[in-house]
C-alpha atoms as a PDB file:
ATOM      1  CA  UNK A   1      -5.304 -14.330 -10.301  1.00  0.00           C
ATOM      2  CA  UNK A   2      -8.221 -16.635  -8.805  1.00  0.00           C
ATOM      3  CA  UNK A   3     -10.905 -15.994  -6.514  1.00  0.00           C
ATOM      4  CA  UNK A   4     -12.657 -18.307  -4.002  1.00  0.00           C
ATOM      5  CA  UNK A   5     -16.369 -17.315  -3.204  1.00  0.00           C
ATOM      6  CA  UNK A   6     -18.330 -17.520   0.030  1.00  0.00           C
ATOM      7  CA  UNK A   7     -15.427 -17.073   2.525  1.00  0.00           C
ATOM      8  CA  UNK A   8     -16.882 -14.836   6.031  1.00  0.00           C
ATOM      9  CA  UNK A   9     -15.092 -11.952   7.014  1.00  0.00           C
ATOM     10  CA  UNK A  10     -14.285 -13.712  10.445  1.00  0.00           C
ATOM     11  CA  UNK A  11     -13.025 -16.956   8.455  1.00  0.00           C
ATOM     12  CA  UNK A  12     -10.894 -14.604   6.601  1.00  0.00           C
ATOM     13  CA  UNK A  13      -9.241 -12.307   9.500  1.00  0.00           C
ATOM     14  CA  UNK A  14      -8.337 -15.482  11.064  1.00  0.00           C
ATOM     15  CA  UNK A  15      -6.797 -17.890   8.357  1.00  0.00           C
ATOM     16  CA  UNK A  16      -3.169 -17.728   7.540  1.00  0.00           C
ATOM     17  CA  UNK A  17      -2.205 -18.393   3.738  1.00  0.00           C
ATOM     18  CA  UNK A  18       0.600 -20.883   2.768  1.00  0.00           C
ATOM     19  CA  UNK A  19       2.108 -18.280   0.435  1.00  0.00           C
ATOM     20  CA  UNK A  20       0.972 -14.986   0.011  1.00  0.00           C
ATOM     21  CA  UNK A  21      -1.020 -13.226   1.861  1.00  0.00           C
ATOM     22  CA  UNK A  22      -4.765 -12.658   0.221  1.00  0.00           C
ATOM     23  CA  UNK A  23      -7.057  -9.615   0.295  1.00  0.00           C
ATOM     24  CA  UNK A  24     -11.229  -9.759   0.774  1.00  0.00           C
ATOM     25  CA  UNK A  25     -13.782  -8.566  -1.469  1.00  0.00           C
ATOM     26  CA  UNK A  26     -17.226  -9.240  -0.441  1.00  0.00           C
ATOM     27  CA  UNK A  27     -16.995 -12.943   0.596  1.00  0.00           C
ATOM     28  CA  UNK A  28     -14.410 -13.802  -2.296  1.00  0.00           C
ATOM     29  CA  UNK A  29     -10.517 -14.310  -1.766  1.00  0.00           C
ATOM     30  CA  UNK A  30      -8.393 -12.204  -4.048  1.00  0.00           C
ATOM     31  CA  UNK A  31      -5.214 -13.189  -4.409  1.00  0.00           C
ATOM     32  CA  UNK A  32      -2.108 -10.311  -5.351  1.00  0.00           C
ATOM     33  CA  UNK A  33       0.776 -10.519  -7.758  1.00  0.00           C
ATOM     34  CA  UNK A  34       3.700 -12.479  -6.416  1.00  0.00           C
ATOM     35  CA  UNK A  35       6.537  -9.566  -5.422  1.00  0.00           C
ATOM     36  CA  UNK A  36       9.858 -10.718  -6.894  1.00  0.00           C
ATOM     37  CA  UNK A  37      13.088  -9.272  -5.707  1.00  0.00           C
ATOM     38  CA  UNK A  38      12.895  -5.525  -7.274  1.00  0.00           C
ATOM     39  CA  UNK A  39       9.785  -5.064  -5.324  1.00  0.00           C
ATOM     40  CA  UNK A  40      11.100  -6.831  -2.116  1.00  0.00           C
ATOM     41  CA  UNK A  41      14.307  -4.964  -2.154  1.00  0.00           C
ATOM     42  CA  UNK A  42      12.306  -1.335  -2.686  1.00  0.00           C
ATOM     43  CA  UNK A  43       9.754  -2.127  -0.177  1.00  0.00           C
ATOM     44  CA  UNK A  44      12.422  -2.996   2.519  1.00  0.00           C
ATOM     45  CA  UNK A  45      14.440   0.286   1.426  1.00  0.00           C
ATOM     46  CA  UNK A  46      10.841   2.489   2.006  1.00  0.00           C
ATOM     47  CA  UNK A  47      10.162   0.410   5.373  1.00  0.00           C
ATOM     48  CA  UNK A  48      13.876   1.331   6.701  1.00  0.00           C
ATOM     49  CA  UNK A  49      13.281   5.256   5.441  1.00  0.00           C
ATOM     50  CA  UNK A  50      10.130   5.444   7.561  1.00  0.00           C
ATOM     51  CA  UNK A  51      11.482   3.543  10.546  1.00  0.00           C
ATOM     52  CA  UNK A  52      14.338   5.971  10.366  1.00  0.00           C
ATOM     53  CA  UNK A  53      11.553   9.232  10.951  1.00  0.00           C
ATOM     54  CA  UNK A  54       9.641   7.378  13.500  1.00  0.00           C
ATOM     55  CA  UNK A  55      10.960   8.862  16.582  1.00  0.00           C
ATOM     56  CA  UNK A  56      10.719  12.252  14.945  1.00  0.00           C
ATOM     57  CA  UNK A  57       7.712  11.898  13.337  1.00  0.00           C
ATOM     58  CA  UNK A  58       5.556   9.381  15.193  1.00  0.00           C
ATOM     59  CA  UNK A  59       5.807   7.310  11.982  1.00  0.00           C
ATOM     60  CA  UNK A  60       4.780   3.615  11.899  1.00  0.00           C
ATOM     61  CA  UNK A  61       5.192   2.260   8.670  1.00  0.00           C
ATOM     62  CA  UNK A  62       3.352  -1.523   8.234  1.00  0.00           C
ATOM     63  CA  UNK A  63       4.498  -3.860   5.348  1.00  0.00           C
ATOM     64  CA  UNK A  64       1.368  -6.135   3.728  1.00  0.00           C
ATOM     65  CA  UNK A  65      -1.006  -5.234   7.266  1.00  0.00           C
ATOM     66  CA  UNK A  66      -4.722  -5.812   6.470  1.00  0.00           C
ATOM     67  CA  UNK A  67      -6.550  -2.797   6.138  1.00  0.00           C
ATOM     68  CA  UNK A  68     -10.433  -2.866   6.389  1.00  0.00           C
ATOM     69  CA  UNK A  69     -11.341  -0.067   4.528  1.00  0.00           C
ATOM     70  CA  UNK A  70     -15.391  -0.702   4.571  1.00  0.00           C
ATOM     71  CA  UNK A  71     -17.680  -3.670   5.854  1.00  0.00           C
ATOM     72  CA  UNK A  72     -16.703  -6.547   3.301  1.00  0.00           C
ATOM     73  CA  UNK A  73     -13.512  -4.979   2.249  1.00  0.00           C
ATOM     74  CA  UNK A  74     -10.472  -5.673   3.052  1.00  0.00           C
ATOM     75  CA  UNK A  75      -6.963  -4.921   1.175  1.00  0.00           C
ATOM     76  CA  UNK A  76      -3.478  -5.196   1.887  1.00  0.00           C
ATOM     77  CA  UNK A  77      -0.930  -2.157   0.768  1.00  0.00           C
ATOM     78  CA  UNK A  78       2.823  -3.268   0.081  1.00  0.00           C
ATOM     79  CA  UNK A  79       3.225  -0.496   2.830  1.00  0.00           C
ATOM     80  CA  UNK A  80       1.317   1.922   4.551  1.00  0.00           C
ATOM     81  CA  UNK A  81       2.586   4.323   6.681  1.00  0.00           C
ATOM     82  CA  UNK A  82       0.293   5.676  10.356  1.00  0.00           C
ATOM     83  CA  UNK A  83       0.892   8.805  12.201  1.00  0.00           C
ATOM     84  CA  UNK A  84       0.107   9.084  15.984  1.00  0.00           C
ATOM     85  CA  UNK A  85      -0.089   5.981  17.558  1.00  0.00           C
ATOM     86  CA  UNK A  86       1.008   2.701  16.228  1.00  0.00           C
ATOM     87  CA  UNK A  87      -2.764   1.003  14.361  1.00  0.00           C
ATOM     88  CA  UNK A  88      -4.311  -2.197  15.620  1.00  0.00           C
ATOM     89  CA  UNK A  89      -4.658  -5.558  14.460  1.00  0.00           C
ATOM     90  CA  UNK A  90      -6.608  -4.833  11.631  1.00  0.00           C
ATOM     91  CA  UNK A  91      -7.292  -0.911  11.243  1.00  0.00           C
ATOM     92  CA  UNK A  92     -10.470   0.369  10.249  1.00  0.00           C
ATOM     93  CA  UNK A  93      -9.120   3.959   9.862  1.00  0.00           C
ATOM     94  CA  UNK A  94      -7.042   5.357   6.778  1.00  0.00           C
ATOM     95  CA  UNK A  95      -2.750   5.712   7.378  1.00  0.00           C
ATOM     96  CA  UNK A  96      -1.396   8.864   6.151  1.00  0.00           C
ATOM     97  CA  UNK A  97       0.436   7.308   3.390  1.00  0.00           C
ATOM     98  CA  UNK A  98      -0.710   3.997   1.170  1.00  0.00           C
ATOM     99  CA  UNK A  99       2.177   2.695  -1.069  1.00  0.00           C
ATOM    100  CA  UNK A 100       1.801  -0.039  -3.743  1.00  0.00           C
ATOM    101  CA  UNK A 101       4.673  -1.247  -5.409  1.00  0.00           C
ATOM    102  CA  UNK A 102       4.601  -2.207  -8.901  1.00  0.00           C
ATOM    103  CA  UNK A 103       4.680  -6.681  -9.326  1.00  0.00           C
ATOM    104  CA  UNK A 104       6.064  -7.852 -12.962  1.00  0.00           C
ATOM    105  CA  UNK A 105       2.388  -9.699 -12.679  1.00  0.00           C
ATOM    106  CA  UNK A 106       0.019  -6.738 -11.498  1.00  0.00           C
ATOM    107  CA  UNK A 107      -2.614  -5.908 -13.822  1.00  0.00           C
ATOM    108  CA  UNK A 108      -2.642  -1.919 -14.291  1.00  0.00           C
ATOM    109  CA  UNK A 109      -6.645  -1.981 -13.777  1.00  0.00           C
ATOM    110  CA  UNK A 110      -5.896  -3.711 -10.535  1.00  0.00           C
ATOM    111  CA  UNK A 111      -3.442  -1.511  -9.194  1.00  0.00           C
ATOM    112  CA  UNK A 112      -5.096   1.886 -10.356  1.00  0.00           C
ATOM    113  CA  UNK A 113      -8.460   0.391  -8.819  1.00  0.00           C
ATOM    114  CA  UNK A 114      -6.759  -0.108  -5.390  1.00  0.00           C
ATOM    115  CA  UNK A 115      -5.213   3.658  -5.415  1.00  0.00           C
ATOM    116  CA  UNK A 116      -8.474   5.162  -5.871  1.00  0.00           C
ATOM    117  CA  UNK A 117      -9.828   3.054  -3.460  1.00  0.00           C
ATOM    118  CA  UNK A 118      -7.097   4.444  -0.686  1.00  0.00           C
ATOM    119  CA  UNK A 119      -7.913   8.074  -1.821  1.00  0.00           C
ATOM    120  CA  UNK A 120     -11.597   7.562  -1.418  1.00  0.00           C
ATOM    121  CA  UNK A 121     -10.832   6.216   2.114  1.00  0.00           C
ATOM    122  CA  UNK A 122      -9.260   8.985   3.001  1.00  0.00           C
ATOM    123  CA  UNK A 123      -5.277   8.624   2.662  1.00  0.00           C
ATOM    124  CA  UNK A 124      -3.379  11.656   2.652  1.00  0.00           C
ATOM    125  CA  UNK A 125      -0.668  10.510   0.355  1.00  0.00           C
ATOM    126  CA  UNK A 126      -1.250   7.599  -2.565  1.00  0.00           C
ATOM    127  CA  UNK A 127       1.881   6.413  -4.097  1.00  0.00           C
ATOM    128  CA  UNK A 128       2.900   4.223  -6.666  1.00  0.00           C
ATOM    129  CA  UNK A 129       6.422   3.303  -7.169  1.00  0.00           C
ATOM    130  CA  UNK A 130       7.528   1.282 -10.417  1.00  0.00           C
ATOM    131  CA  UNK A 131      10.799  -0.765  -9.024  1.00  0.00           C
ATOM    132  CA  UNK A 132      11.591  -2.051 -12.805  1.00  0.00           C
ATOM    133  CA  UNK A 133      11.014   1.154 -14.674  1.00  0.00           C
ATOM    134  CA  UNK A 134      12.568   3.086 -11.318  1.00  0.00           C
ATOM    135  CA  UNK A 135       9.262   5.592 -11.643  1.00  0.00           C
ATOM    136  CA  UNK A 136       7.619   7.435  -9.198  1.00  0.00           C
ATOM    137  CA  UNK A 137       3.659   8.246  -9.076  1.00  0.00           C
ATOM    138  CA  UNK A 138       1.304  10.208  -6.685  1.00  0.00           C
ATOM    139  CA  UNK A 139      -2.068  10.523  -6.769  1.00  0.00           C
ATOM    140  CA  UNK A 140      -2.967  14.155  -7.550  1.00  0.00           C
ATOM    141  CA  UNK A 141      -6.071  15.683  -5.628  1.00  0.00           C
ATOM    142  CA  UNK A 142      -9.023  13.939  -3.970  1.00  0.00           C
ATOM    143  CA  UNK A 143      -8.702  10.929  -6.978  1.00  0.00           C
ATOM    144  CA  UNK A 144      -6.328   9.051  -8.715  1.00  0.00           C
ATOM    145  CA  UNK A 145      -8.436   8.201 -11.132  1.00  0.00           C
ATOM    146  CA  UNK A 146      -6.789  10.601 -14.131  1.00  0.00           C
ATOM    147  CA  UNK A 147      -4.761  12.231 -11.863  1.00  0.00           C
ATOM    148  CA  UNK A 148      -1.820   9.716 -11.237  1.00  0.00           C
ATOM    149  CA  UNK A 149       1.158  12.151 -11.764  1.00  0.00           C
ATOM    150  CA  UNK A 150       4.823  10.889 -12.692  1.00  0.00           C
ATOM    151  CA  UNK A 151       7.107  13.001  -9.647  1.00  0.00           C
ATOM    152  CA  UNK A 152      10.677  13.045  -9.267  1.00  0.00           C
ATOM    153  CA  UNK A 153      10.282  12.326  -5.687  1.00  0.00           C
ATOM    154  CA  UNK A 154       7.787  11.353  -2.676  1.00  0.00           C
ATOM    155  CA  UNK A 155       7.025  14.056  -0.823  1.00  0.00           C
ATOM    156  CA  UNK A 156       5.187  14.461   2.739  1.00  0.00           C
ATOM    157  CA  UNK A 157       5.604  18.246   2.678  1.00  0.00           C
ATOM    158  CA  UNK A 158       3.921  18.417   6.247  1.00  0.00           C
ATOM    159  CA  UNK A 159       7.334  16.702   7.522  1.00  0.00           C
ATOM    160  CA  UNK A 160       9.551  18.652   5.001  1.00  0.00           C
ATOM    161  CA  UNK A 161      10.478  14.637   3.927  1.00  0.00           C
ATOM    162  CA  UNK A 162      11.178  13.677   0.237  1.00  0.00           C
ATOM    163  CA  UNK A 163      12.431  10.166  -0.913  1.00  0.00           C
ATOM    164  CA  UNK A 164      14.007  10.256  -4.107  1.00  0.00           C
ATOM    165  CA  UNK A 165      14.887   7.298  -6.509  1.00  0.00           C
ATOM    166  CA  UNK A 166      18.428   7.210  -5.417  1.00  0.00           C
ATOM    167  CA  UNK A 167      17.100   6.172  -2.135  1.00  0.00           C
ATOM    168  CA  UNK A 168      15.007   3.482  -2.775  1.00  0.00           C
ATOM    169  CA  UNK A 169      16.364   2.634  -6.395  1.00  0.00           C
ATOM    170  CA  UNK A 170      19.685   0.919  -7.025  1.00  0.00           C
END
């Protein structure tokens, strides 16, 4: 994956890509792992769960929105999930619930660099899902870092919700 160097945040925010989407780190375009239809199909599936609790829950679940998580940063979950109120443009503040779906491409340093990032933010509930190997993972604790745990489902226990492989998995 390539980076382009000396791009402003403001150039950034308001540039639409040709393909997919890129995230900002500190002036340099980052581009992600191309999704292929395993992670399309399971990010649809959790999109439809959490649009299913919204009335309930006040749930607003965003696919690939821009999240600026501090000046110069700025990444893109495969889904994140706000409470409350439905988030601007480009929130500033942390959703309940960051998911990142596993990309045959994605580089595991990558991907475990991003979930600590969303912990250290401040989001509630870090999850990893594997589409191919039809795995689970949450980040344990206040860090992922060592502390990515394997579970049989993803749970927001404050909700009493649990989404199991057979729901998202086919």
């Amino acid at each position: 994956m390539g980076a382009n160097i000396g791009v402003s945040v403001a150039e950034y925010l308001h540039t639409s890509f040709p393909d997919l989407d890129r995230e900002y780190r500190n002036g340099e375009l980052v581009e992600r792992a191309l999704p292929d239809y395993l992670h399309s199909r399971v990010q649809l599936l959790l999109g439809v769960i959490f649009e299913a609790l919204r009335k309930q829950f006040s749930l607003y679940a965003c696919p690939e929105l821009r999240v600026k998580l501090r000046e110069g940063v700025y990444l893109i979950p495969d889904l994140c999930v706000y409470q409350g109120v439905p988030p601007g443009a480009v929130p500033d503040t942390p959703p309940l619930v960051a998911i990142e779906i596993l990309s045959p491409d994605d580089r595991w340093g990558a991907v475990r660099e991003k979930l600590e990032e969303y912990k250290a933010w401040g989001v509630a509930h870090v999850w990893l899902v594997d589409p191919h190997g039809k795995r689970l993972y949450h980040c344990d604790g206040g860090r992922c870092e060592g502390a990515l745990s394997e579970v049989t489902a993803l749970a927001l226990p404050e909700f009493g919700v649990e989404i199991t492989p057979s729901q998202i998995f086919e």
